[in-house]
Protein backbone atom coordinates (compact mmCIF):
# COMPACT_ATOMS: atom_id res chain seq x y z
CA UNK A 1 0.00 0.00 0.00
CA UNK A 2 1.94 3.00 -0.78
CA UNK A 3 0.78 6.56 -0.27
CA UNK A 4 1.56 10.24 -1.21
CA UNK A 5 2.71 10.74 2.77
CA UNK A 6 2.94 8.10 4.72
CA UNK A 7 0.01 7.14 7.76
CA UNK A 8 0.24 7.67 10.79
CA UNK A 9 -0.22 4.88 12.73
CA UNK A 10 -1.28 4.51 16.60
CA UNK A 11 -0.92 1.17 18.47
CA UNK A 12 -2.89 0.14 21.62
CA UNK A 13 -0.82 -1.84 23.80
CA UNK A 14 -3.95 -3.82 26.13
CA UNK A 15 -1.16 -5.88 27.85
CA UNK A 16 -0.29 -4.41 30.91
CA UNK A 17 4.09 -4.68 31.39
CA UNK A 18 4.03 -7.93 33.41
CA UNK A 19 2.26 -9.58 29.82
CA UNK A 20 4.10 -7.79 27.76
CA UNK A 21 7.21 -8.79 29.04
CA UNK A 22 5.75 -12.66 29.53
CA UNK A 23 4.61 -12.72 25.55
CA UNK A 24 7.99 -10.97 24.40
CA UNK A 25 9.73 -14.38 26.38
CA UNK A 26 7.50 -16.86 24.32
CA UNK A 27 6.97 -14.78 20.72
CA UNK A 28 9.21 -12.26 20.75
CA UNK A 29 7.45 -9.40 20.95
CA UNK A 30 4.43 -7.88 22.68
CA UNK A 31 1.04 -8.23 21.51
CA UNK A 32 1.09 -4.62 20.23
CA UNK A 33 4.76 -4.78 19.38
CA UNK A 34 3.13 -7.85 17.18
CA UNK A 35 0.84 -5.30 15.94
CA UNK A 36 3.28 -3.07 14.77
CA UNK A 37 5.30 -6.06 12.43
CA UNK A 38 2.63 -6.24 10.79
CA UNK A 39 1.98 -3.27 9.86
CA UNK A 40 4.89 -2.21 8.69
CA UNK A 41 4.74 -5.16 6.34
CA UNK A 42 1.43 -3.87 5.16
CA UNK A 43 2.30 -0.04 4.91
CA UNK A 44 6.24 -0.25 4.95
CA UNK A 45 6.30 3.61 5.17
CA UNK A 46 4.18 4.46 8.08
CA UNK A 47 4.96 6.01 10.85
CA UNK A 48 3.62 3.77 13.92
CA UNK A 49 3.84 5.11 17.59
CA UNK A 50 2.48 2.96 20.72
CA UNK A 51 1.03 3.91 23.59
CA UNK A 52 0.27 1.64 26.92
CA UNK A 53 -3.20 2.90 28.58
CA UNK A 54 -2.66 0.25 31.38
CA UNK A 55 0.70 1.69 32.82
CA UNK A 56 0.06 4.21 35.50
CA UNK A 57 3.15 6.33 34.81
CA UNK A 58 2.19 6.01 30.84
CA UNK A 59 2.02 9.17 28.78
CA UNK A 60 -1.16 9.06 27.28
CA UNK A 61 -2.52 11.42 24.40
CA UNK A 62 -5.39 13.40 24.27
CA UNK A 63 -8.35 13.26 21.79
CA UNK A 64 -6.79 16.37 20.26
CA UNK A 65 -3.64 14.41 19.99
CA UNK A 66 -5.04 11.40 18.89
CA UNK A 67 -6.54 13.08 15.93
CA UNK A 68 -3.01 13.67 14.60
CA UNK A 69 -3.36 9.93 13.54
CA UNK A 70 -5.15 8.19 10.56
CA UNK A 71 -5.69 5.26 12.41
CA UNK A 72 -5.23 3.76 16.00
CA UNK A 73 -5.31 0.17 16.23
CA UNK A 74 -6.24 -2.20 19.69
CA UNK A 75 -3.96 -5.38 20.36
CA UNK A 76 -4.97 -8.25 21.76
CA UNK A 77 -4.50 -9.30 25.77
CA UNK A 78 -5.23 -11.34 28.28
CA UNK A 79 -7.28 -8.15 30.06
CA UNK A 80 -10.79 -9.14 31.28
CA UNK A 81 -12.64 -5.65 31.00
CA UNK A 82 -15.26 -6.76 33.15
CA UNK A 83 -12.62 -6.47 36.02
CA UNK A 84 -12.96 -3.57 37.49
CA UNK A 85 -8.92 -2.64 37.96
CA UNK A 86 -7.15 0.56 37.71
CA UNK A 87 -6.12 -0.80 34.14
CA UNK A 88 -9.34 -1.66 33.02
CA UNK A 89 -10.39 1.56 33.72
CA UNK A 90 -7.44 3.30 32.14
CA UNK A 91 -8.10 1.15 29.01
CA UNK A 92 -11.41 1.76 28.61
CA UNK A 93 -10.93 5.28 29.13
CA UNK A 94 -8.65 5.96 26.29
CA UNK A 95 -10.74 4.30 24.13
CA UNK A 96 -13.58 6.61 24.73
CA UNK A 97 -10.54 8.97 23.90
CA UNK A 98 -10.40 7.17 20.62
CA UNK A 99 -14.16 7.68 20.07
CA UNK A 100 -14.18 11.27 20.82
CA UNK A 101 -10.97 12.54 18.16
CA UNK A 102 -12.95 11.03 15.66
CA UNK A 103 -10.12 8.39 14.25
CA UNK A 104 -10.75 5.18 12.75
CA UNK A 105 -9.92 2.41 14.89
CA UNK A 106 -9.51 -1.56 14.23
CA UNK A 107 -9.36 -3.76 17.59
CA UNK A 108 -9.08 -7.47 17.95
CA UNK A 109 -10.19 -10.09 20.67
CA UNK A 110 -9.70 -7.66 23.64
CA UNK A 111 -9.23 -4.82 21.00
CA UNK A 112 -13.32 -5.66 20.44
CA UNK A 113 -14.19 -5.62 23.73
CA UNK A 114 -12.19 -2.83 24.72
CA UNK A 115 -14.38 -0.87 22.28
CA UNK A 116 -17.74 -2.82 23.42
CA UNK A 117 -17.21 -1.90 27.05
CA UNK A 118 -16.34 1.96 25.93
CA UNK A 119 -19.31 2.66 23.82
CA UNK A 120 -21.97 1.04 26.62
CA UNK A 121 -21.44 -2.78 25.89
CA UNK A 122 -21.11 -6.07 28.12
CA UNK A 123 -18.44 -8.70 27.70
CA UNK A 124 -18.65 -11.61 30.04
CA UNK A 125 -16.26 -15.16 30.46
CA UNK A 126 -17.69 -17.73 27.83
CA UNK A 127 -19.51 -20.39 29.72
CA UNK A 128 -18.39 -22.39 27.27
CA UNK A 129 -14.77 -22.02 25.81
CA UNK A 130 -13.59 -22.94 22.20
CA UNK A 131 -11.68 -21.32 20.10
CA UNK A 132 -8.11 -21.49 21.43
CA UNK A 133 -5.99 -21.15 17.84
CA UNK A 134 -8.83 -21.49 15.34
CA UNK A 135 -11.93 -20.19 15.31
CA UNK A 136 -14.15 -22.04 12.46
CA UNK A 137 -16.76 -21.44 10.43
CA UNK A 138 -17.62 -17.69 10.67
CA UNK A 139 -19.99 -16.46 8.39
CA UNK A 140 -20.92 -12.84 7.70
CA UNK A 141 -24.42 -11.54 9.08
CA UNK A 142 -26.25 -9.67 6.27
CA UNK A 143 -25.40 -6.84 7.54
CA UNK A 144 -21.84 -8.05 6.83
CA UNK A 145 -21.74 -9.22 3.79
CA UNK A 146 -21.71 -6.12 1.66
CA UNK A 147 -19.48 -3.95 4.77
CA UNK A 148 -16.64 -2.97 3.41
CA UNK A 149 -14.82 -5.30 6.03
CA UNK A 150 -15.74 -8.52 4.92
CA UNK A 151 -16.67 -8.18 1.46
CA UNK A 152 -13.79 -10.20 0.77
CA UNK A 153 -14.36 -12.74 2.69
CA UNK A 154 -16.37 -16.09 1.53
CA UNK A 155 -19.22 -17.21 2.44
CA UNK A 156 -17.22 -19.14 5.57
CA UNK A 157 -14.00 -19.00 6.82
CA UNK A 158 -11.66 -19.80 9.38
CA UNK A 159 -9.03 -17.47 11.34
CA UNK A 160 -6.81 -17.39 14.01
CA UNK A 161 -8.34 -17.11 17.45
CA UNK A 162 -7.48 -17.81 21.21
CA UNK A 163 -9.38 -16.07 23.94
CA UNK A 164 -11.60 -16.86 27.13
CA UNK A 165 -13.95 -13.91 27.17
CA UNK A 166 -16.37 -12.93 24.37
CA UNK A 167 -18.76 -9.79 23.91
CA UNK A 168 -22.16 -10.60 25.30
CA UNK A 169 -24.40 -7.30 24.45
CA UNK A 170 -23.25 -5.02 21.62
CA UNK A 171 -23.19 -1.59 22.40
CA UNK A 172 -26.30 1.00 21.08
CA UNK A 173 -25.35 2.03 17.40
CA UNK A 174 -23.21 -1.25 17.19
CA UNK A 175 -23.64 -3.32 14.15
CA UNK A 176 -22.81 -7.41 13.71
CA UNK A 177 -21.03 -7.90 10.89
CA UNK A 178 -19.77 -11.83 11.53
CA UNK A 179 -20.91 -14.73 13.89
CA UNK A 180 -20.18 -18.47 14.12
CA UNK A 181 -21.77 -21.19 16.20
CA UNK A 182 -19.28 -20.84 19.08
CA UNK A 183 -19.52 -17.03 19.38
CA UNK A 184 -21.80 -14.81 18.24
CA UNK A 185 -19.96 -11.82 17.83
CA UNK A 186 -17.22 -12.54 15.59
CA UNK A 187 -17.01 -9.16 13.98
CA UNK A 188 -18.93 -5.60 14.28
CA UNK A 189 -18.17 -1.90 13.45
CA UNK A 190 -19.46 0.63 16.53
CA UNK A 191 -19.88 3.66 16.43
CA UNK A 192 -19.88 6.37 19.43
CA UNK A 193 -19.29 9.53 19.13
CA UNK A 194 -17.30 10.70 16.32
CA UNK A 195 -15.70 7.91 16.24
CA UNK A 196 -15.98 4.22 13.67
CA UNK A 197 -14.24 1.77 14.83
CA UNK A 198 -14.18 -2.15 13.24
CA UNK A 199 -13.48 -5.13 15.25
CA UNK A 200 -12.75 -8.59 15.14
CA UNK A 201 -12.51 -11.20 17.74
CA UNK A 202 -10.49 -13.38 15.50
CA UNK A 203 -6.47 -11.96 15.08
CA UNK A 204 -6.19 -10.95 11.26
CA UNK A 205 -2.61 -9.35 12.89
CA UNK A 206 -1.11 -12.57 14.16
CA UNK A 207 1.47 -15.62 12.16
CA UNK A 208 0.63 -19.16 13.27
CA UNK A 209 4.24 -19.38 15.21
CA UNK A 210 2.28 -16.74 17.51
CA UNK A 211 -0.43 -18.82 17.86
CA UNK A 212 1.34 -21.56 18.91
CA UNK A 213 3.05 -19.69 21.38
CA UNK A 214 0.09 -18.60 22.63
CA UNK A 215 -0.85 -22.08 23.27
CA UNK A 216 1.81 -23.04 25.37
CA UNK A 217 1.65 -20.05 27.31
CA UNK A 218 -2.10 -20.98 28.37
CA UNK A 219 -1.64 -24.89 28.92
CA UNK A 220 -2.55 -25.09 31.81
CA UNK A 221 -5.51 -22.97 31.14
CA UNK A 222 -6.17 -25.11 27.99
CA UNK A 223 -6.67 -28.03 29.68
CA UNK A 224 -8.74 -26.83 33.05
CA UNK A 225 -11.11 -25.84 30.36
CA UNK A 226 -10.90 -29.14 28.49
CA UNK A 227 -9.79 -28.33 25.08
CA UNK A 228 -6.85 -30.79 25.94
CA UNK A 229 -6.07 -34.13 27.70
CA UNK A 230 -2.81 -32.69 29.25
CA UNK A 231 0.39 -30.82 28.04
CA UNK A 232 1.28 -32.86 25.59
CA UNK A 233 -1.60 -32.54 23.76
CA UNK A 234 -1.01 -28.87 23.64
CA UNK A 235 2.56 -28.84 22.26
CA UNK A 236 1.51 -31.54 19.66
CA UNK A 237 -1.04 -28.57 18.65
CA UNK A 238 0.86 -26.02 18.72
CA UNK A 239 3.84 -27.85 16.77
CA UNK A 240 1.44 -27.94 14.00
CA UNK A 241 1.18 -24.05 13.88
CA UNK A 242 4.92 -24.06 13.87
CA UNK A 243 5.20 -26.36 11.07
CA UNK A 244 2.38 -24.27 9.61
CA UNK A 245 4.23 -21.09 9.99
CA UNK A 246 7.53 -22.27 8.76
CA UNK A 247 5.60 -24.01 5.44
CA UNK A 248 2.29 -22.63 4.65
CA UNK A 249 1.62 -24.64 1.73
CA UNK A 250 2.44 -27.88 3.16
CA UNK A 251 -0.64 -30.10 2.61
CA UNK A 252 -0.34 -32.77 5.36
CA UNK A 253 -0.34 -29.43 8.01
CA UNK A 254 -3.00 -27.67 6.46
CA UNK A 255 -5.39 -30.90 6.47
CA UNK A 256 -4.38 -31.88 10.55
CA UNK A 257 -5.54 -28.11 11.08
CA UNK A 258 -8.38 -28.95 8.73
CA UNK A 259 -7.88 -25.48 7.54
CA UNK A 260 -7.87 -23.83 3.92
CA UNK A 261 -5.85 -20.99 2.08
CA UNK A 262 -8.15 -18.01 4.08
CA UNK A 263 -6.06 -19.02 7.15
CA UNK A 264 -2.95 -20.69 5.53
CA UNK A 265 -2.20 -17.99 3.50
CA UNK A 266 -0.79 -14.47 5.02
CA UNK A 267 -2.34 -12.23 2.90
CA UNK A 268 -5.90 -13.72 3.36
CA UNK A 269 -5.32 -14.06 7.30
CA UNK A 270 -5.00 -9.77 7.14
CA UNK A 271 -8.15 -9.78 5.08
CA UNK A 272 -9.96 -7.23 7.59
CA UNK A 273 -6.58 -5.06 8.10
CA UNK A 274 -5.93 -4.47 4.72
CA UNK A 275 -10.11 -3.56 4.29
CA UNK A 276 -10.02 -1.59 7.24
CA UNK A 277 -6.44 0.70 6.22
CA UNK A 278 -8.24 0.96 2.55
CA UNK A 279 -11.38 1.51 3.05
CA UNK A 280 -11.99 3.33 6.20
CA UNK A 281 -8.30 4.91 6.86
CA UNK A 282 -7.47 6.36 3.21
CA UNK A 283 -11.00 7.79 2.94
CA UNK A 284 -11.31 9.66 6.12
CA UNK A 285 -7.73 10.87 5.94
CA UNK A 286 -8.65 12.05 2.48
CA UNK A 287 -11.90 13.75 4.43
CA UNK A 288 -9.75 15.22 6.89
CA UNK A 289 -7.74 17.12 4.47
CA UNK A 290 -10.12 18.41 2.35
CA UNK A 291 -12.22 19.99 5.59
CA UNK A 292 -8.84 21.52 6.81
């Protein structure tokens, strides 16, 4: 994607430092710092900032400042927002910062409900977990299939997914754009104030390598909830989104994932972040310009 100047990019770090620092041990790099990779690929000349809402000592930009941005984008964590913690509240707060500078935002998996709590919404645990590395067969609502988001997409996909909460009650002005059998709000663009934002619960951003480092890190997890006999079942998992990552056409992987090209396949895994950069980011930046 290459541009007259380049974008201005701002990244959400929802990890607080303890996670960060954890997920930089097992992937190499924080959530948002995971965020930021991939960008870069995807807009090699943009200029990408981050900023981390949940550290108390963390210099944190105004709406005014926020506005100086074309796009701010919400990573991924292990943050329960219906906790109600200092960082919590310091997360959801920016965000409602987000809303009111009027800049188009992306989130995924806590990114979505991040934005959900914000604008008036209700996450919750799932009762019943499981998506922990793919989530399957997500379909677009109507409503979805001609947004500019998913039009993409086919009819059913799968992506990458791990998580343990899920968004219960959308937000007023809140529309669903995907859903799937196991959770029911996939994908949805809110709006509040100003403000657009479009959200996944899926994680267009992350390689499978990350994903199976994100299964090891929740093993134990993964297997209090029963989505695995014991450890070993986990690494034998998550060795298959190694081999995945390190040979994404290999056949025999794909068909023990029992997955297809729209998660094999890097640029159909950033489907929604390439949409969402050229369809909702170039326009409103080109909006912005011509007002000023």
């Amino acid at each position: 994607m290459q541009h007259d100047t380049p974008l201005r990019f701002l990244i959400v770090e929802s990890e607080t430092a303890a996670e960060r620092d954890t997920r930089r041990r097992s992937a190499g790099k924080s959530a948002g710092e995971s965020f930021a990779a991939t960008l870069e690929q995807l807009s090699p000349r943009a200029r990408i900032e981050l900023v981390t809402p949940s550290d108390p000592d963390a210099d944190i930009p105004n709406p005014d400042e926020i506005a100086t941005h074309d796009a701010v984008f919400l990573s991924g964590s292990p943050l329960h927002v219906y906790d109600e913690t200092p960082e919590t509240r310091r997360q959801i707060a920016f965000m409602r910062a987000v809303f009111a500078s009027g800049t188009p935002s992306f989130g995924s998996c806590a990114g979505l409900q991040v934005a959900v709590a914000a604008a008036g919404g209700k996450v919750r645990s799932m009762p019943f977990r499981q998506e922990a590395g793919i989530a399957r067969r997500l379909m677009p609502t109507e409503a979805g299939r001609d947004h500019p988001l998913l039009s993409d997409r086919p009819a059913v996909w799968d992506a990458p997914a791990i998580h343990g909460d899920e968004v219960e009650d959308l937000p007023p002005d809140a529309t669903l754009l995907a859903t799937s059998l196991a959770v029911r709000v996939q994908a949805a663009e809110i709006r509040s104030g100003d403000g657009i934002f479009w959200g996944v619960q899926y994680h267009p951003e992350l390689s499978p390598g990350e994903i199976g480092a994100a299964l090891r890190r929740q093993a134990e997890t993964l297997v209090e909830d029963g989505l695995c006999r014991d450890a070993d079942d986990v690494e034998a998992q998550a060795a298959l989104f190694d081999r995945l990552h390190d040979a994404p056409g290999d056949h025999a992987t794909r068909w023990r994932l029992g997955i297809d090209a729209e998660f094999a396949e890097e640029p159909r895994r950033r489907t929604e972040l390439i949409a969402f950069i050229e369809r909702l980011v170039i326009p409103t930046r080109m909006r912005r310009r011509q007002i000023a």
